[in-house]
C-alpha atoms as a PDB file:
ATOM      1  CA  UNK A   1     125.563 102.041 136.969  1.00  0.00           C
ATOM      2  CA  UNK A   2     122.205 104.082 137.398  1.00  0.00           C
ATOM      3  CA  UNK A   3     120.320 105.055 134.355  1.00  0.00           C
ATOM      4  CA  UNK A   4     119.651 108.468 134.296  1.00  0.00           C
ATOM      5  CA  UNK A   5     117.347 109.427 131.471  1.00  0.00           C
ATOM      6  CA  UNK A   6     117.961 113.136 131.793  1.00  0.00           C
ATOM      7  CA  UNK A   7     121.677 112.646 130.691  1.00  0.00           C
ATOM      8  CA  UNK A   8     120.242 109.927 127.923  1.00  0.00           C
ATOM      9  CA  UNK A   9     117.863 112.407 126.504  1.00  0.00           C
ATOM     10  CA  UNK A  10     120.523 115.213 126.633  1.00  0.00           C
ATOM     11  CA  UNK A  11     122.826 112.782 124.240  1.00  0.00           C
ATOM     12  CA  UNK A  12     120.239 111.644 121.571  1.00  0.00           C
ATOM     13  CA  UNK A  13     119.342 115.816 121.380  1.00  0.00           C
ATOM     14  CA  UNK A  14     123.178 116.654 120.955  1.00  0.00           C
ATOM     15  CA  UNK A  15     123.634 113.928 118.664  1.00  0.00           C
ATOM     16  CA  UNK A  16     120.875 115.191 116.132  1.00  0.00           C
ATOM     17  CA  UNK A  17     122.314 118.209 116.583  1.00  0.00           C
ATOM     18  CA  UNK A  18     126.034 117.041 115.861  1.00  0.00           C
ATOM     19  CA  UNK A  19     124.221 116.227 112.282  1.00  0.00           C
ATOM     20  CA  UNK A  20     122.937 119.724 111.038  1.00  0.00           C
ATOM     21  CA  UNK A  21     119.826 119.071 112.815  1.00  0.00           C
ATOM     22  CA  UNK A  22     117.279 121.543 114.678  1.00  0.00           C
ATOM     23  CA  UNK A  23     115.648 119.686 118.142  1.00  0.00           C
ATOM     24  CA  UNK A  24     113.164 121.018 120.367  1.00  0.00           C
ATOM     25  CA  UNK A  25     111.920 119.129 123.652  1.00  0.00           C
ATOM     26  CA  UNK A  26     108.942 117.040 123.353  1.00  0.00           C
ATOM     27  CA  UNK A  27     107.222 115.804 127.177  1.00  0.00           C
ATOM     28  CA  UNK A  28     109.021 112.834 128.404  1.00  0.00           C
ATOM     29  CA  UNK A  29     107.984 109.533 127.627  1.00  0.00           C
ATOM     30  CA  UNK A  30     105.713 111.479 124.688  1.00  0.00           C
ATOM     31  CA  UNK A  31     105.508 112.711 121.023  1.00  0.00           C
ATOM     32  CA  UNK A  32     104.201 115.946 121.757  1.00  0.00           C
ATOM     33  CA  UNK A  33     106.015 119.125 122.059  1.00  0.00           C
ATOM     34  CA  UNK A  34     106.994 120.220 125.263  1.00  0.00           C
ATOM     35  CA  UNK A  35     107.011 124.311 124.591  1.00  0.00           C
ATOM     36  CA  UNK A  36     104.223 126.106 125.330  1.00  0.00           C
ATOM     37  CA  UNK A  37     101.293 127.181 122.802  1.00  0.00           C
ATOM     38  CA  UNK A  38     100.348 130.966 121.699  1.00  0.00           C
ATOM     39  CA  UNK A  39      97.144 130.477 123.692  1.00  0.00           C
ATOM     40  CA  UNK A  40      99.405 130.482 126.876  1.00  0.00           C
ATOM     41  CA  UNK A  41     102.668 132.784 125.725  1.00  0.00           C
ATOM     42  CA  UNK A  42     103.389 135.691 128.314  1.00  0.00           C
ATOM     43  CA  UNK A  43     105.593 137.601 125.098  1.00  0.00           C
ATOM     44  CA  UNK A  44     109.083 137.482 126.905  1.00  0.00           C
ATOM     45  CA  UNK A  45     112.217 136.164 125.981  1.00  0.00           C
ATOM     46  CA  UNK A  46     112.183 134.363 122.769  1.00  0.00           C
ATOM     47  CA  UNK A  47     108.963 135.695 122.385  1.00  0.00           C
ATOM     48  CA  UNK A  48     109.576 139.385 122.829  1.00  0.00           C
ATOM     49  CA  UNK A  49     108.178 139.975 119.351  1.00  0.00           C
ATOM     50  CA  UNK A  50     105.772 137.763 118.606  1.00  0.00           C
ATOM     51  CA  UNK A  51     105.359 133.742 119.895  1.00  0.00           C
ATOM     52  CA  UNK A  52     107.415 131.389 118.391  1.00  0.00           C
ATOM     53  CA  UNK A  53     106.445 128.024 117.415  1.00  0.00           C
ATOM     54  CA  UNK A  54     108.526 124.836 117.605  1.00  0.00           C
ATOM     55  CA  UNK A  55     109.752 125.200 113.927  1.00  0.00           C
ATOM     56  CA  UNK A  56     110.737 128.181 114.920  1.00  0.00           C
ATOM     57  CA  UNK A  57     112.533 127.626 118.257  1.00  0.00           C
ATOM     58  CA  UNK A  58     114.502 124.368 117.344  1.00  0.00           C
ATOM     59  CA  UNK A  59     117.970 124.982 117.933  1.00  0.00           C
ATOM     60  CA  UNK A  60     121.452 123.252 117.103  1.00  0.00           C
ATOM     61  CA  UNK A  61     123.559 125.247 119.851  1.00  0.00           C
ATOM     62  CA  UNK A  62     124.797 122.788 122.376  1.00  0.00           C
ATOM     63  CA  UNK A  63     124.702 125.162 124.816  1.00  0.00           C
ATOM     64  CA  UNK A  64     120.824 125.884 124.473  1.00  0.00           C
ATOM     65  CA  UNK A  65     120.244 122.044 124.490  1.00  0.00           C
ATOM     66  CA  UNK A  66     122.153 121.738 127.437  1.00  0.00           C
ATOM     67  CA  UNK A  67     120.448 124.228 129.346  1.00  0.00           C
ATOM     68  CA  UNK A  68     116.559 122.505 128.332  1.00  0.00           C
ATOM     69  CA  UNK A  69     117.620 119.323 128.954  1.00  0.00           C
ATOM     70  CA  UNK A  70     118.871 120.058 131.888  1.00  0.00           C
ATOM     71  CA  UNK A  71     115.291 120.471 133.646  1.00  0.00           C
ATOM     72  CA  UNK A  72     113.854 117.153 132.898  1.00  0.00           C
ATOM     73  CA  UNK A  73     113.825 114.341 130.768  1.00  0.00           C
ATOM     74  CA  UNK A  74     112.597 115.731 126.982  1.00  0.00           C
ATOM     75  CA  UNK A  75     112.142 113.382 124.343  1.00  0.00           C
ATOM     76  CA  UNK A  76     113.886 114.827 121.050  1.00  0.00           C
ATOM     77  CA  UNK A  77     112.266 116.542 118.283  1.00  0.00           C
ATOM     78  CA  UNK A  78     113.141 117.170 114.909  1.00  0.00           C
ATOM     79  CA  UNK A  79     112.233 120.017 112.755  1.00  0.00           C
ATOM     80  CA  UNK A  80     112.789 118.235 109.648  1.00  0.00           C
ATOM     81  CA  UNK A  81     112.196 121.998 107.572  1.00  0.00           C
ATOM     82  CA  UNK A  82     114.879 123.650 109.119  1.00  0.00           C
ATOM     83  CA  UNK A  83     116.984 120.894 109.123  1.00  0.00           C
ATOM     84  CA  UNK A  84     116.676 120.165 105.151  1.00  0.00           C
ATOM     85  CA  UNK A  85     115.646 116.708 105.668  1.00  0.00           C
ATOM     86  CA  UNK A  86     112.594 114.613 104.082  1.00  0.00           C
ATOM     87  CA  UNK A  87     111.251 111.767 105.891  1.00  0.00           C
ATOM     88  CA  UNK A  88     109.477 109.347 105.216  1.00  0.00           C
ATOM     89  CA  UNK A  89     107.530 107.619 107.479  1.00  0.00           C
ATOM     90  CA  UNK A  90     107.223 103.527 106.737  1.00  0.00           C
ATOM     91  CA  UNK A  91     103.842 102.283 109.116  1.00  0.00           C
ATOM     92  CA  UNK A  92     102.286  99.783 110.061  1.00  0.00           C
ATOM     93  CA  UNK A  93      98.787  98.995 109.707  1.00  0.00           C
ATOM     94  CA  UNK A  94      96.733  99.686 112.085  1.00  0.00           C
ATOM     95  CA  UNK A  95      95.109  96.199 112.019  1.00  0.00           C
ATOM     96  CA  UNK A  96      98.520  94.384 113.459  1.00  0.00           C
ATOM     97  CA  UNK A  97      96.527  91.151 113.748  1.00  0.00           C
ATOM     98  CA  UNK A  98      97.058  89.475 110.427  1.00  0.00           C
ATOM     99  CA  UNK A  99     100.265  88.856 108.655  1.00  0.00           C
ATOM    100  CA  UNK A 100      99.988  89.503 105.735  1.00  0.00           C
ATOM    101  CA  UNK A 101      98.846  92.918 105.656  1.00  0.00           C
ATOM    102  CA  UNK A 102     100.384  94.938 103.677  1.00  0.00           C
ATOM    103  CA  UNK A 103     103.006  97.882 105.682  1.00  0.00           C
ATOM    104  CA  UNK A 104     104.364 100.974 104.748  1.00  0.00           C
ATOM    105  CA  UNK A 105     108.231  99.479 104.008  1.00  0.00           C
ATOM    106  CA  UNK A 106     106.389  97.043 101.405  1.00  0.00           C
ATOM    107  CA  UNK A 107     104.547  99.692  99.664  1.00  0.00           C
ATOM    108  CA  UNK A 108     108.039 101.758  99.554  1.00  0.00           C
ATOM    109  CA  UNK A 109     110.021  98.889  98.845  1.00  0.00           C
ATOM    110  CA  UNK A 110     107.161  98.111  95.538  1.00  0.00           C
ATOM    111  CA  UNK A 111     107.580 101.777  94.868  1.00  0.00           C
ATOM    112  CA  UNK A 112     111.121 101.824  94.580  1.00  0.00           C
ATOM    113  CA  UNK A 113     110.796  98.595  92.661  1.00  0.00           C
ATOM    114  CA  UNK A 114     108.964 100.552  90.313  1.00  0.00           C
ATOM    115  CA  UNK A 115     111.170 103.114  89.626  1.00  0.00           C
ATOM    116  CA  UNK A 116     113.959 101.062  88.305  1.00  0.00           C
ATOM    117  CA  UNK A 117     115.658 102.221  91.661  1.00  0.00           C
ATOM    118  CA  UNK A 118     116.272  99.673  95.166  1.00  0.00           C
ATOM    119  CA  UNK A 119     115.307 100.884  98.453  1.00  0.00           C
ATOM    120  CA  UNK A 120     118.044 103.319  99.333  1.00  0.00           C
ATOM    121  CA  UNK A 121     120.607 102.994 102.055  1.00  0.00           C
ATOM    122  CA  UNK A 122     120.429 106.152 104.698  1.00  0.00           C
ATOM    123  CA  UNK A 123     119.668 106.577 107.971  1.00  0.00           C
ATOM    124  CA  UNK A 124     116.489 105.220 109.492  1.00  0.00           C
ATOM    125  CA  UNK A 125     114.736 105.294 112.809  1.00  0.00           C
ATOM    126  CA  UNK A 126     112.483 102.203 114.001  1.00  0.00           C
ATOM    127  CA  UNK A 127     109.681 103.651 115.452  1.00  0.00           C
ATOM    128  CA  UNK A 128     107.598 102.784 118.567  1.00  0.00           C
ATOM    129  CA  UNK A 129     104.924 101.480 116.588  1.00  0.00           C
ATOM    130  CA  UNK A 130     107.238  99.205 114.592  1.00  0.00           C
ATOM    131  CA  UNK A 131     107.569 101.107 111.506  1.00  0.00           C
ATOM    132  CA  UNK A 132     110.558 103.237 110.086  1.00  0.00           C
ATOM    133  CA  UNK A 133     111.617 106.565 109.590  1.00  0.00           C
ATOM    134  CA  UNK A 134     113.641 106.699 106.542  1.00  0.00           C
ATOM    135  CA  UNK A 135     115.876 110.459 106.748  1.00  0.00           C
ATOM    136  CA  UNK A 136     116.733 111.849 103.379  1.00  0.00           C
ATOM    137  CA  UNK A 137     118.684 114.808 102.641  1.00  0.00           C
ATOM    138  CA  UNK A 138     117.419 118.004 100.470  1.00  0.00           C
ATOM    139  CA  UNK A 139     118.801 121.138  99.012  1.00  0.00           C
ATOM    140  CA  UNK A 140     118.579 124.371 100.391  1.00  0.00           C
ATOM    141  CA  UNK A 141     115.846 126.090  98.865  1.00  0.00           C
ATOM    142  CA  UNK A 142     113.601 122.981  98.408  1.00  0.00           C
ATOM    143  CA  UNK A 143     110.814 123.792 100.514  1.00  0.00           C
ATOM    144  CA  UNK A 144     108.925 120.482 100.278  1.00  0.00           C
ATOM    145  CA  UNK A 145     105.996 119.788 102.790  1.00  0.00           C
ATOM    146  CA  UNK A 146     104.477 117.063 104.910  1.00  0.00           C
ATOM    147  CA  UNK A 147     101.925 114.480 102.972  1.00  0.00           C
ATOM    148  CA  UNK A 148      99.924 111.682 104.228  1.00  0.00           C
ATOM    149  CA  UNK A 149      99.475 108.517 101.073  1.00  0.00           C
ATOM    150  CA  UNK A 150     100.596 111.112  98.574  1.00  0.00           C
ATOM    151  CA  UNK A 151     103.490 108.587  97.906  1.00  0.00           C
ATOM    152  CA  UNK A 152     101.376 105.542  98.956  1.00  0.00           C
ATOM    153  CA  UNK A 153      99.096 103.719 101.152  1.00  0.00           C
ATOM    154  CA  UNK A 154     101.046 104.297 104.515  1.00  0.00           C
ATOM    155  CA  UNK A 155     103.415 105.967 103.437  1.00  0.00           C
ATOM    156  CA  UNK A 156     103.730 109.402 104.723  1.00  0.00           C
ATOM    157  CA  UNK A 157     106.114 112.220 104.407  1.00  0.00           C
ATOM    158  CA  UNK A 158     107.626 115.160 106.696  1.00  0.00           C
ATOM    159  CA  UNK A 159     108.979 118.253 106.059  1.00  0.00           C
ATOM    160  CA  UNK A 160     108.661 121.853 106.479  1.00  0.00           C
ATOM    161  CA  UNK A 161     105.935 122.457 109.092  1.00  0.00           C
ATOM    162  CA  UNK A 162     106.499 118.786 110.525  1.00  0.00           C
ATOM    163  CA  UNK A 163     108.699 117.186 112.594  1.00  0.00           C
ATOM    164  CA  UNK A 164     109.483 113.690 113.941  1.00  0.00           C
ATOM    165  CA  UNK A 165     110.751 111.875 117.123  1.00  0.00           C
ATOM    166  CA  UNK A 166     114.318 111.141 117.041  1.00  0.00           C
ATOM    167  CA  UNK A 167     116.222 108.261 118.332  1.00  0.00           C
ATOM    168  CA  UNK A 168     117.173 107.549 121.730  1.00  0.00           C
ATOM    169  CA  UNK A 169     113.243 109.040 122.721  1.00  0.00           C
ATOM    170  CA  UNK A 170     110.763 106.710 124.769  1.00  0.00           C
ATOM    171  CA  UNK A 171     107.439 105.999 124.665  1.00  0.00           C
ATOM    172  CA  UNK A 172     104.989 103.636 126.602  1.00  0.00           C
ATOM    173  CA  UNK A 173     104.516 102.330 123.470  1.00  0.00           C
ATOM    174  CA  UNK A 174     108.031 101.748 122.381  1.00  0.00           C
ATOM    175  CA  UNK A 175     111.562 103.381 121.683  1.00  0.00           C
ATOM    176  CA  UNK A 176     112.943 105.216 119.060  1.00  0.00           C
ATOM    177  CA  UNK A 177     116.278 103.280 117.869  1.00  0.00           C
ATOM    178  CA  UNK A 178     118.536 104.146 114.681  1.00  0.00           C
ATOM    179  CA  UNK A 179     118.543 100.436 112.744  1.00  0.00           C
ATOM    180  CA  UNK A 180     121.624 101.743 110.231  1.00  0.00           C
ATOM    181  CA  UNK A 181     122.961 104.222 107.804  1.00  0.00           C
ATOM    182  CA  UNK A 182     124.820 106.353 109.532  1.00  0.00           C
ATOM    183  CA  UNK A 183     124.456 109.335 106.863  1.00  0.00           C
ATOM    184  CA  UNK A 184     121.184 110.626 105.280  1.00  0.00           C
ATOM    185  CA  UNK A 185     121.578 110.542 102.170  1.00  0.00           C
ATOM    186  CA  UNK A 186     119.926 112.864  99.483  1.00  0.00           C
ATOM    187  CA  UNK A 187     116.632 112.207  98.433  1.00  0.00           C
ATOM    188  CA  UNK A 188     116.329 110.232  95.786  1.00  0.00           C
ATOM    189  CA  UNK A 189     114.782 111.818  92.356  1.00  0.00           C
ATOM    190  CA  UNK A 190     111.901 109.676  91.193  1.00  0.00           C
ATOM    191  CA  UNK A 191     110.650 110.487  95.099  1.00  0.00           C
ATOM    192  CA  UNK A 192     111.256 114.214  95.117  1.00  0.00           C
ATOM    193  CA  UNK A 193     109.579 114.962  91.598  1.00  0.00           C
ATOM    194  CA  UNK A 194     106.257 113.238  93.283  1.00  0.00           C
ATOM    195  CA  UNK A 195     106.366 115.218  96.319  1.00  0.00           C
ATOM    196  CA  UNK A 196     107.801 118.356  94.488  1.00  0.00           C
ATOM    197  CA  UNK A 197     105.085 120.929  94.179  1.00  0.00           C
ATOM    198  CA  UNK A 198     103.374 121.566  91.211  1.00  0.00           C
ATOM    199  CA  UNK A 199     103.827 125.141  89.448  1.00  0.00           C
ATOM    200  CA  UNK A 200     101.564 127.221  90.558  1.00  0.00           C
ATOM    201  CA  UNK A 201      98.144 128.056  88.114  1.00  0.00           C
ATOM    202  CA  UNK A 202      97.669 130.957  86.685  1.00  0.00           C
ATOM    203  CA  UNK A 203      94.355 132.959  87.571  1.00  0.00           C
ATOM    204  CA  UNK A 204      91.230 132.032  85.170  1.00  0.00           C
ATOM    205  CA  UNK A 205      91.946 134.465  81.899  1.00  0.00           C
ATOM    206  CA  UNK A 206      89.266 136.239  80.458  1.00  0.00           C
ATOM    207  CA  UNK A 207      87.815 135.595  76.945  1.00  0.00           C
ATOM    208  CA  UNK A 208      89.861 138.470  75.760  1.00  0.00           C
ATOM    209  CA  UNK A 209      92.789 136.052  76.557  1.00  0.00           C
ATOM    210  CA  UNK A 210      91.009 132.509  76.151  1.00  0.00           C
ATOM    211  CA  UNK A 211      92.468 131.768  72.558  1.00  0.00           C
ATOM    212  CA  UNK A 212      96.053 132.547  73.609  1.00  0.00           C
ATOM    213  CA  UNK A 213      94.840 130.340  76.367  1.00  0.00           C
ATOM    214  CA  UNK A 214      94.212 127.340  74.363  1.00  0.00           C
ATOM    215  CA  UNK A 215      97.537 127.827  72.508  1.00  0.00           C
ATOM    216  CA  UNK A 216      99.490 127.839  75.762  1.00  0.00           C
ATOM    217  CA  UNK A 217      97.911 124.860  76.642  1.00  0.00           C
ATOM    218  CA  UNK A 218      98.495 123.318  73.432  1.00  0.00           C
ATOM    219  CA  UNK A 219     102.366 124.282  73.774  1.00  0.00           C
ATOM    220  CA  UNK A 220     102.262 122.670  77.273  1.00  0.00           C
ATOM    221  CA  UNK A 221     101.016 119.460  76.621  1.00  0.00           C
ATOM    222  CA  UNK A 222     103.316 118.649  73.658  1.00  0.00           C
ATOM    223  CA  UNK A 223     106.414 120.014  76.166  1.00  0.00           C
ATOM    224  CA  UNK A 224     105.142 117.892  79.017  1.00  0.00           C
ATOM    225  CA  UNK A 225     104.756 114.551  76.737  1.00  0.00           C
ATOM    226  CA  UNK A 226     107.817 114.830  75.627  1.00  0.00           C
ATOM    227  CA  UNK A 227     109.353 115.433  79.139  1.00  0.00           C
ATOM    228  CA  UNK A 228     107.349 112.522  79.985  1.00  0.00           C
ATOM    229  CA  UNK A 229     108.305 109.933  76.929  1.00  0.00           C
ATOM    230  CA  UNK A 230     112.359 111.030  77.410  1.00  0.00           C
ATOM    231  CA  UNK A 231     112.173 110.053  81.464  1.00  0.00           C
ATOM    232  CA  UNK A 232     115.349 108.426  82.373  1.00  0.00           C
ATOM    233  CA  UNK A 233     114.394 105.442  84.729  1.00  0.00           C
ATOM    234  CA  UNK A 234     113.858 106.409  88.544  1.00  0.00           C
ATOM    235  CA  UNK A 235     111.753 109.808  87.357  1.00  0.00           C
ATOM    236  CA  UNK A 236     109.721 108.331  84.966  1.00  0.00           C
ATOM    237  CA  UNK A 237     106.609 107.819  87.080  1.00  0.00           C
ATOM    238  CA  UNK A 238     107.749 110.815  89.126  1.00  0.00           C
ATOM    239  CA  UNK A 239     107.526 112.809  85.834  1.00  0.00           C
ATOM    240  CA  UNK A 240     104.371 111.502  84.743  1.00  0.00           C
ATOM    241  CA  UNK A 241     102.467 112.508  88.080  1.00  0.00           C
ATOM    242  CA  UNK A 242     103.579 116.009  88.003  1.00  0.00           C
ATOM    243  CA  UNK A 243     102.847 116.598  84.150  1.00  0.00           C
ATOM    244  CA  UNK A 244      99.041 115.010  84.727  1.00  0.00           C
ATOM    245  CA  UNK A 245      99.040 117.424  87.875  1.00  0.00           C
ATOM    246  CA  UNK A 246     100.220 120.476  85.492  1.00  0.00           C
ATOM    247  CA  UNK A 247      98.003 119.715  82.950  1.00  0.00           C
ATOM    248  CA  UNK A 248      95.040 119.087  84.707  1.00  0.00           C
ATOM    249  CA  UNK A 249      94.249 122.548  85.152  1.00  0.00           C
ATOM    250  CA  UNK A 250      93.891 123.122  81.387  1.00  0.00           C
ATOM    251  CA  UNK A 251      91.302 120.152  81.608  1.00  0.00           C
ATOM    252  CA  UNK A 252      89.273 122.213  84.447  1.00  0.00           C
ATOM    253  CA  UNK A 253      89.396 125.218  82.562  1.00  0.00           C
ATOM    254  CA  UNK A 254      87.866 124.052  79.058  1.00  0.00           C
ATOM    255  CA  UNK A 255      91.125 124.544  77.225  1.00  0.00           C
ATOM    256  CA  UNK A 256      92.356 120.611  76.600  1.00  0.00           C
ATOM    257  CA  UNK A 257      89.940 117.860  76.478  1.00  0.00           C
ATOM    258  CA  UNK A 258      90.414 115.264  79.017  1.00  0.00           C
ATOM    259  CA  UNK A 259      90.447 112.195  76.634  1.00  0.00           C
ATOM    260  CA  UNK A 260      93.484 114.006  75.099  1.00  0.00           C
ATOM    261  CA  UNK A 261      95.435 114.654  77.578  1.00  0.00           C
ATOM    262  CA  UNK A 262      95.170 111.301  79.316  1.00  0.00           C
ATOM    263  CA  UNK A 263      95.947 109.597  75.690  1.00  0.00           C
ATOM    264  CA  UNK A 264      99.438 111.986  74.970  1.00  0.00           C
ATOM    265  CA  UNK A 265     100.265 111.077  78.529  1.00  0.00           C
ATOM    266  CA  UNK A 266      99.845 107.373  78.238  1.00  0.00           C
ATOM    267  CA  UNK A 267     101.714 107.276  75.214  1.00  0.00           C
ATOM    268  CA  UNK A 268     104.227 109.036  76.725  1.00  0.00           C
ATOM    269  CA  UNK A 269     104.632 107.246  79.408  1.00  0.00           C
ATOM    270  CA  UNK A 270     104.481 104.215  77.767  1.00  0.00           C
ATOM    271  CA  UNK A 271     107.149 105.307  75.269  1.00  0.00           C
ATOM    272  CA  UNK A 272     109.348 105.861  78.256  1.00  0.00           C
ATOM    273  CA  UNK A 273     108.956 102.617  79.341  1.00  0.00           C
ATOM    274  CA  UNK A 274     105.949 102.253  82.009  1.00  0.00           C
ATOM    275  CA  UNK A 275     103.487  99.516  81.678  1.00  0.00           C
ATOM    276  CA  UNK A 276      99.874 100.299  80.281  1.00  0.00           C
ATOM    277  CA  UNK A 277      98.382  99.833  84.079  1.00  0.00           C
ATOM    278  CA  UNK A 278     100.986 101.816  85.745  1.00  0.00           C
ATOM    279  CA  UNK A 279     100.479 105.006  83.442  1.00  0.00           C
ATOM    280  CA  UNK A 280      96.466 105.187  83.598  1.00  0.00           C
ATOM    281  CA  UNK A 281      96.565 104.482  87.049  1.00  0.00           C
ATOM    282  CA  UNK A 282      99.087 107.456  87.856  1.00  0.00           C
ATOM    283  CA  UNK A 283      97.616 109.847  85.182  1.00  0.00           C
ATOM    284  CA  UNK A 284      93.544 109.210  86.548  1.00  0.00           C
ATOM    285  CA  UNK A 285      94.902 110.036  90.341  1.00  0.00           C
ATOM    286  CA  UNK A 286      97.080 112.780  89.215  1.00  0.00           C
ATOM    287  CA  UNK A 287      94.127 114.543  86.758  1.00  0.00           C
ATOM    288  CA  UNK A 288      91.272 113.812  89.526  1.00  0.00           C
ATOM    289  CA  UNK A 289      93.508 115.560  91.905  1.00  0.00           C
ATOM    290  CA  UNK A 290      94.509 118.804  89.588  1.00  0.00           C
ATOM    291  CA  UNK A 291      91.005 119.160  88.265  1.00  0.00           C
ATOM    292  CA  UNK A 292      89.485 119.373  91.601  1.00  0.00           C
ATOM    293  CA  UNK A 293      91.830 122.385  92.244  1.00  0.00           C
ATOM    294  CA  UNK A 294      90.979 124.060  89.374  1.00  0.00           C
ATOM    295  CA  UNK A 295      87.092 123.487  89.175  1.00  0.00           C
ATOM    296  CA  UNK A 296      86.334 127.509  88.722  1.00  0.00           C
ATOM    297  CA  UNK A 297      85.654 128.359  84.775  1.00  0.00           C
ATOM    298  CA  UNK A 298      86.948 130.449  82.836  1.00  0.00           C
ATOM    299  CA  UNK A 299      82.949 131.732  81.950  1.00  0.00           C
ATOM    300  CA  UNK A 300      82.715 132.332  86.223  1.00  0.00           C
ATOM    301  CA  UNK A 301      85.691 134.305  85.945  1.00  0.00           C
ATOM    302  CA  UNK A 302      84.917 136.962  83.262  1.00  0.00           C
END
């Protein structure tokens, strides 16, 4: 029986879309997408009104498929946004020569170890390069973005504004093939409170405002210790991350010391059952990160 990758490429994009998800071709036998940029729109059809990007244009009517797939060979796209998925994408390092260096799955697999939680079981994608795409499930309304080591040292995340190959597409380097679970399941908590954005800060108040300021913070950090130190296992360290993040901004601002906030956290975390090394490590990362954000003063801003 002849091969014919038109009518192979036209299954793996009707299969993602049998499963709630939006595709969009990508150029055969590549990862990029296959629709053309703003820099080159002519403004008709689709976009009449405006150009559309691939987010945008991803589609789960068979029909449509049918008709794109029908001109040439398209790897599949996935616009994990639209589709209410979170991926995470396991690599491999990029030196592939020595064996014991470490890989994305490890550093997941160490992650989830640390959570109290095992590796879940949902569907997931071997990659050309060797590495996994692990698909996870959100709620609508969750609009959680891509992130590159947020989670970990190859580790990477996609999500709205991001989109990965699906299975079934070819590469020179490699195919995309589905390894097993056959459902994506949700995502798991521990993972979605790290990823989960922080709230957003407040503008600088004035001095009129600073002491009422200072209580607020006050209020905030004995609220988030205590949301920290009552963490059930699987969100402790998930918890912990976004209460250093939230916190953080009082640091920036002059309104908590930072020796204070790093020593109600570490109790609390420790009270919740982390180790010593796993709380200061998570609460230095998280506060570095939060008071870079908010480096403008409150004396700049009045």
């Amino acid at each position: 029986m002849t091969h014919d990758p038109r009518s192979a490429m036209l299954r793996a994009a009707l299969d993602a879309a049998e499963r709630g998800w939006y595709v969009f071709p990508l150029r055969p036998g590549d990862k990029r997408p296959a629709l053309h940029g703003e820099a080159t729109c002519r403004y008709t059809g689709e976009c009449a009104n405006g150009h559309l990007k691939w987010e945008q244009r991803a589609t789960r009517d068979p029909d449509r498929i049918r008709t794109t797939w029908w001109h040439a060979p398209y790897n599949v796209g996935i616009a994990t946004g639209p589709s209410n998925l979170l991926v995470v994408d396991l690599d491999m390092p990029k030196d592939k020569g020595s064996s014991d260096a470490p890989n994305g799955a490890a550093t997941f697999a160490a992650l989830c170890e640390r959570a109290g939680q095992p590796v879940p079981t949902t569907y997931r994608v071997r990659t050309a390069s060797g590495g996994q795409h692990l698909y996870f499930t959100t709620r609508d309304g969750l609009r959680l973005t891509n992130t590159a080591r947020t989670v970990g040292e190859l580790v990477d995340t996609r999500a709205w504004g991001g989109y990965v190959v699906a299975a079934g597409s070819v590469t020179p380097a490699g195919d995309y093939e589905a390894l097993c679970g056959p459902v994506a399941t949700p995502v798991p908590a521990w993972l979605q409170s790290i990823l989960q954005p922080a709230p957003k800060a407040p503008q600088a108040p004035s001095r009129a405002v600073a002491g009422q300021s200072r209580r607020y913070a006050d209020v905030a950090l004995a609220a988030e210790t205590r949301n920290v130190a009552t963490a059930q296992p699987g969100e402790r360290e998930g918890k912990l991350f976004r209460a250093a993040r939230a916190l953080g901004r009082f640091v920036a601002w002059g309104d908590l010391p930072r020796h204070v906030v790093e020593q109600a956290l570490q109790e609390g975390g420790e009270t919740a059952g982390l180790t010593a090394a796993e709380c200061r490590s998570t609460i230095r990362s998280a506060l570095n990160w939060s008071i870079a954000r908010h480096q403008t003063s409150r004396r700049d801003a009045s």
